[in-house]
Every structure is written in C-alpha cells, then in structure tokens.
N, C-alpha and C. Protein backbone atom coordinates (compact mmCIF):
# COMPACT_ATOMS: atom_id res chain seq x y z
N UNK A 1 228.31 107.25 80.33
CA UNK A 1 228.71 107.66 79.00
C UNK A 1 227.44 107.99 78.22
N UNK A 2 227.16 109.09 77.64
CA UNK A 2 225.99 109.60 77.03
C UNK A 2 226.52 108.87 75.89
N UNK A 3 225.44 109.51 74.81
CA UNK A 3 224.90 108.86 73.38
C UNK A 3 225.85 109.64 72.38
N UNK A 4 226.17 108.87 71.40
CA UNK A 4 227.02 109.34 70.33
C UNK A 4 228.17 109.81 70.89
N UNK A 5 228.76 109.12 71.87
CA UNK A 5 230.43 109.53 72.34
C UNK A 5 231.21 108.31 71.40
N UNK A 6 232.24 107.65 70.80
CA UNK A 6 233.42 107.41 70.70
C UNK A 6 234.88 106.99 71.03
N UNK A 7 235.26 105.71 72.04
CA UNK A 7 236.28 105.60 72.48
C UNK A 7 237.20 104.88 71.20
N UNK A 8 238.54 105.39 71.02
CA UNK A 8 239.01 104.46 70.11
C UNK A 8 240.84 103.78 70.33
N UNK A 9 240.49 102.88 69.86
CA UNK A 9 241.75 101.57 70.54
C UNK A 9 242.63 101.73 69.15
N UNK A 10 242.59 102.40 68.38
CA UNK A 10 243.66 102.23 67.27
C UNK A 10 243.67 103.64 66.07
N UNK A 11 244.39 103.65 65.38
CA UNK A 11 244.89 104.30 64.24
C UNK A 11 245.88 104.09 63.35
N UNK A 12 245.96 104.79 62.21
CA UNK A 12 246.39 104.13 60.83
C UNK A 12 248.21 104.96 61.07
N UNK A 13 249.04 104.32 60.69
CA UNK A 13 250.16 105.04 60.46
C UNK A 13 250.71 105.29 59.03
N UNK A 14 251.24 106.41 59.06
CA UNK A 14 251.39 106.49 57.13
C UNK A 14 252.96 106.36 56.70
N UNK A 15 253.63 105.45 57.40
CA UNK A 15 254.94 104.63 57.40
C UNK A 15 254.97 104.47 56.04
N UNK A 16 254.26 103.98 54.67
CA UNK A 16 254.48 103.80 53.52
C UNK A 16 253.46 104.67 52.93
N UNK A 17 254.52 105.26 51.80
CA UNK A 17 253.85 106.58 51.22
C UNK A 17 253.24 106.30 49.93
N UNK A 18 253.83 105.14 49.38
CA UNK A 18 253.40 104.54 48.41
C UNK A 18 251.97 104.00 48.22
N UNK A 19 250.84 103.91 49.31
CA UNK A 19 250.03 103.45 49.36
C UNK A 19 249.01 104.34 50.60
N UNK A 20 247.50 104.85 49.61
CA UNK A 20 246.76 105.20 50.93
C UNK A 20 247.03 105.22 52.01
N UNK A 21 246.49 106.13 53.23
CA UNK A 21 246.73 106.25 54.37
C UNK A 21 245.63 104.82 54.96
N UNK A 22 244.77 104.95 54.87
CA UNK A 22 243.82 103.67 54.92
C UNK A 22 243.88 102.37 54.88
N UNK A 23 244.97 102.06 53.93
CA UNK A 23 245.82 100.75 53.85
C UNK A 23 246.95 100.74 54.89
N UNK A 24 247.67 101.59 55.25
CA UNK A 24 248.92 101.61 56.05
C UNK A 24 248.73 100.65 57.44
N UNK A 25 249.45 100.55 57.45
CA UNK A 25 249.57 99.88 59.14
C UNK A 25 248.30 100.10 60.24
N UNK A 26 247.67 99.58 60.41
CA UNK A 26 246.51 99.69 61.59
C UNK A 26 247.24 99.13 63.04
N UNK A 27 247.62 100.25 63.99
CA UNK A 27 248.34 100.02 65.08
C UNK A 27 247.16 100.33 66.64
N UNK A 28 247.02 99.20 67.60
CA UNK A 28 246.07 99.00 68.70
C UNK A 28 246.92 99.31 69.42
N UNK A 29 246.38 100.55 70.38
CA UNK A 29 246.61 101.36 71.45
C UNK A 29 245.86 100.88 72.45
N UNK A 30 246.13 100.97 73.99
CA UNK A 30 245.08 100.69 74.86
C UNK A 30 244.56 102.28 75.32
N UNK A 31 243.30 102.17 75.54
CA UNK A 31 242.64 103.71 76.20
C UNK A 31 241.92 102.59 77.27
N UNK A 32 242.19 103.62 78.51
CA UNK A 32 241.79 103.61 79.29
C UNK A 32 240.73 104.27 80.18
N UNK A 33 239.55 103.80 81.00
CA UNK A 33 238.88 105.09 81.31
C UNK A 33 238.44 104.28 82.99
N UNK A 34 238.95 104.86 83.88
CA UNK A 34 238.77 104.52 85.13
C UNK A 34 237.81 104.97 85.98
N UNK A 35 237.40 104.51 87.24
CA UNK A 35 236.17 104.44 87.86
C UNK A 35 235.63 106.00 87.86
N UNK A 36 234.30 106.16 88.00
CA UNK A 36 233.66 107.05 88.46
C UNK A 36 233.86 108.35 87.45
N UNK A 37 234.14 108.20 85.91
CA UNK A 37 233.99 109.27 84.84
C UNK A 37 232.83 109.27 84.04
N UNK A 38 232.34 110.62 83.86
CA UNK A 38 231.14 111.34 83.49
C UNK A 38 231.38 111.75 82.00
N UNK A 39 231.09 111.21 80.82
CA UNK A 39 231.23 111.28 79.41
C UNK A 39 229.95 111.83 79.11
N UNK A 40 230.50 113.14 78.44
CA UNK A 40 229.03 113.63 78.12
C UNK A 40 228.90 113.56 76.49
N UNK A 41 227.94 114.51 75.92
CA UNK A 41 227.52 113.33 74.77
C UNK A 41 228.32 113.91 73.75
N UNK A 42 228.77 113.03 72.46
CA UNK A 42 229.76 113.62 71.07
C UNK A 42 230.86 113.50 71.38
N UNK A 43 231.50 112.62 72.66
CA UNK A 43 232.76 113.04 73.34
C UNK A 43 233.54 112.27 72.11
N UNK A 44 234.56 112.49 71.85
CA UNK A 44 235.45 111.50 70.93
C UNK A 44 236.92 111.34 71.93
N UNK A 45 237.34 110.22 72.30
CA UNK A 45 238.17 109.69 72.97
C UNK A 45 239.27 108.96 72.03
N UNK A 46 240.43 109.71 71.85
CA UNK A 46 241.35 109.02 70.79
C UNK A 46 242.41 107.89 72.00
N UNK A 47 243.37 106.86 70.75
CA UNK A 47 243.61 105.47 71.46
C UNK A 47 244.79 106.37 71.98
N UNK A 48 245.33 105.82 72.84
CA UNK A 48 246.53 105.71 74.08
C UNK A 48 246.33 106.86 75.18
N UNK A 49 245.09 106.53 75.30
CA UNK A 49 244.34 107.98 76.69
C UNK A 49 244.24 107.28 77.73
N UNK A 50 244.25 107.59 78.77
CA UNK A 50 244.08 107.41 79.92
C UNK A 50 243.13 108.31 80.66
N UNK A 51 241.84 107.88 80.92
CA UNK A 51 240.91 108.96 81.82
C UNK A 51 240.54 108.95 83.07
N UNK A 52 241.90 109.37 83.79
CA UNK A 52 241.56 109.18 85.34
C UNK A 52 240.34 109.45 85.99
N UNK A 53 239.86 108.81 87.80
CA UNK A 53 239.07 108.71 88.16
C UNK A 53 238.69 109.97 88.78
N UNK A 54 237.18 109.82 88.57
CA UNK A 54 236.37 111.55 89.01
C UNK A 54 236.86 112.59 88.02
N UNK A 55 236.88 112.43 86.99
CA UNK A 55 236.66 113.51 86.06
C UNK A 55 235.24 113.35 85.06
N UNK A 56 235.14 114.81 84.43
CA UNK A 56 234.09 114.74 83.64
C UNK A 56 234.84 115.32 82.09
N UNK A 57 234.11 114.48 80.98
CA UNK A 57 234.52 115.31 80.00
C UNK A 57 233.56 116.09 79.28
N UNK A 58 233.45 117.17 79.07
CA UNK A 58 232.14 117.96 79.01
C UNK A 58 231.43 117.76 77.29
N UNK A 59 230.49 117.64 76.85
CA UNK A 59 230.11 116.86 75.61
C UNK A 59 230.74 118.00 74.43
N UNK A 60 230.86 117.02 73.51
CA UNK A 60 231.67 117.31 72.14
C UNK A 60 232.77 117.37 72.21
N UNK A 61 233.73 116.99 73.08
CA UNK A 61 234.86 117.35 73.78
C UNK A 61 235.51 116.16 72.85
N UNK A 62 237.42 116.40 72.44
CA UNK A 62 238.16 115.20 71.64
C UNK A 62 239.05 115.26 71.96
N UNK A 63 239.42 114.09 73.74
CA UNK A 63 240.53 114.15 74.19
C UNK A 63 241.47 113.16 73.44
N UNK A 64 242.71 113.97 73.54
CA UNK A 64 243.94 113.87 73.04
C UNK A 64 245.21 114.01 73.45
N UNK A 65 245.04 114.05 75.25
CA UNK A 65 246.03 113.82 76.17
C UNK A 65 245.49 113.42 77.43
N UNK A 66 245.98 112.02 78.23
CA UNK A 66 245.17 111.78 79.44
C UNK A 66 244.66 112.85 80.51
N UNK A 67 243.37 112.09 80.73
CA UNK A 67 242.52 113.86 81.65
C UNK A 67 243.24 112.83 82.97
N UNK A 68 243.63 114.17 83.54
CA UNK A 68 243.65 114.16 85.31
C UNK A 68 242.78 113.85 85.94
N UNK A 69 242.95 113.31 87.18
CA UNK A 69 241.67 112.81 88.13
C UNK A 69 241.13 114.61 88.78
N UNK A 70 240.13 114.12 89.27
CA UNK A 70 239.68 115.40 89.78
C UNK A 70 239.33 116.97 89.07
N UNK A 71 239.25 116.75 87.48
CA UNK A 71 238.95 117.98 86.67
C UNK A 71 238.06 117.54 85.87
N UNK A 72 237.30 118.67 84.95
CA UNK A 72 236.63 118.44 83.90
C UNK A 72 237.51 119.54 82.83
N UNK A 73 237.71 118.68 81.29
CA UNK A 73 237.65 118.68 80.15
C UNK A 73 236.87 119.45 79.65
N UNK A 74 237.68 119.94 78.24
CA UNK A 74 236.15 120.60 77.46
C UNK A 74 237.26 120.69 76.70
N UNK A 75 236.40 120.84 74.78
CA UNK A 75 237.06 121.41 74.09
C UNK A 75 237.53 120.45 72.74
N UNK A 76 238.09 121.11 71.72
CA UNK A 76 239.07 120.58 70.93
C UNK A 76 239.76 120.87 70.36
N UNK A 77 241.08 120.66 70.77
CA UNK A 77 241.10 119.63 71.75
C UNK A 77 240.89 119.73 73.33
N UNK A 78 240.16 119.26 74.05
CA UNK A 78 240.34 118.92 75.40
C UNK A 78 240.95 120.07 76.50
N UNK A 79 241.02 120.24 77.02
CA UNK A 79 241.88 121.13 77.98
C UNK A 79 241.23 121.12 78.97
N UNK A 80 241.86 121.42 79.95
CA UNK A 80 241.11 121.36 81.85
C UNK A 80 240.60 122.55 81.82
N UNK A 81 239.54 122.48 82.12
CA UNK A 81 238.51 123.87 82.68
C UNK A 81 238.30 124.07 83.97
N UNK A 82 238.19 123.14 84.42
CA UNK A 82 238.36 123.72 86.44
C UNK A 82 238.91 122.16 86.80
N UNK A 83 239.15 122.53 88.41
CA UNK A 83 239.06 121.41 89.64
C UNK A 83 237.80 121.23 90.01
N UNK A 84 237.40 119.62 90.02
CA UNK A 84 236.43 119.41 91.10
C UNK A 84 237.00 118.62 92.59
C-alpha cells in the first residue's frame, strides 16, 4: 500500500433531515482487502469493498464496487482496465 491511500470502515447516513449530515447515524461497514494486492498511491477505498486477491489498484483510484481478482482498477470511480 503506497503513501496517502485511504481505506474506510464507515459512513454517515442522512436518515434524519432535521439535523446535519455529520451528526446522523455513523454506520461500520467491513472492507476487505485480500492477499497479494498492489495499492498505489491516493487510492481511496470506500467501506463495504471487497479487494480480491492479485489485483492492483492503480494510484488516485476511489473504489466503489469490489475489484475482481486478477485485474487492475483505475479511475473515479474505479473501473477494470485490463486482466492480469
């Protein structure tokens, strides 16, 4: 995992409108990131991801749907750019 990447386990829900988004509900997601992945740098990893094994995510990249094993990422959001 390079420098200045980002994994994150939670986010705010705005269930009550009456009050900031900031105050609302703080709900913990699990993210996952499994053996042998290549995080390159600025990556931002949002909560309930899953980053299967042998992928790369290419830097600045802000996945937002689990990466497949065997591809690299890029983008934002995210998207498969080839097979490895």
């Amino acid at each position: 995992m390079a420098h200045n990447s980002t994994i994150l386990s939670s986010s705010h829900t705005w269930d009550d409108r009456n009050i900031p988004i900031k105050y609302n509900q703080l709900v913990m997601k699990k993210t996952v990131i499994k053996d042998d992945v290549w995080i390159g740098c600025g990556v931002r990893i949002l909560s309930n991801i899953c980053v299967n094994s042998r992928s790369i995510i290419a830097s600045g990249a802000v996945v937002t749907k689990d990466v497949p094993s065997n591809v690299i990422v890029a983008g934002l959001p995210a998207k498969q750019i080839k097979t490895i």
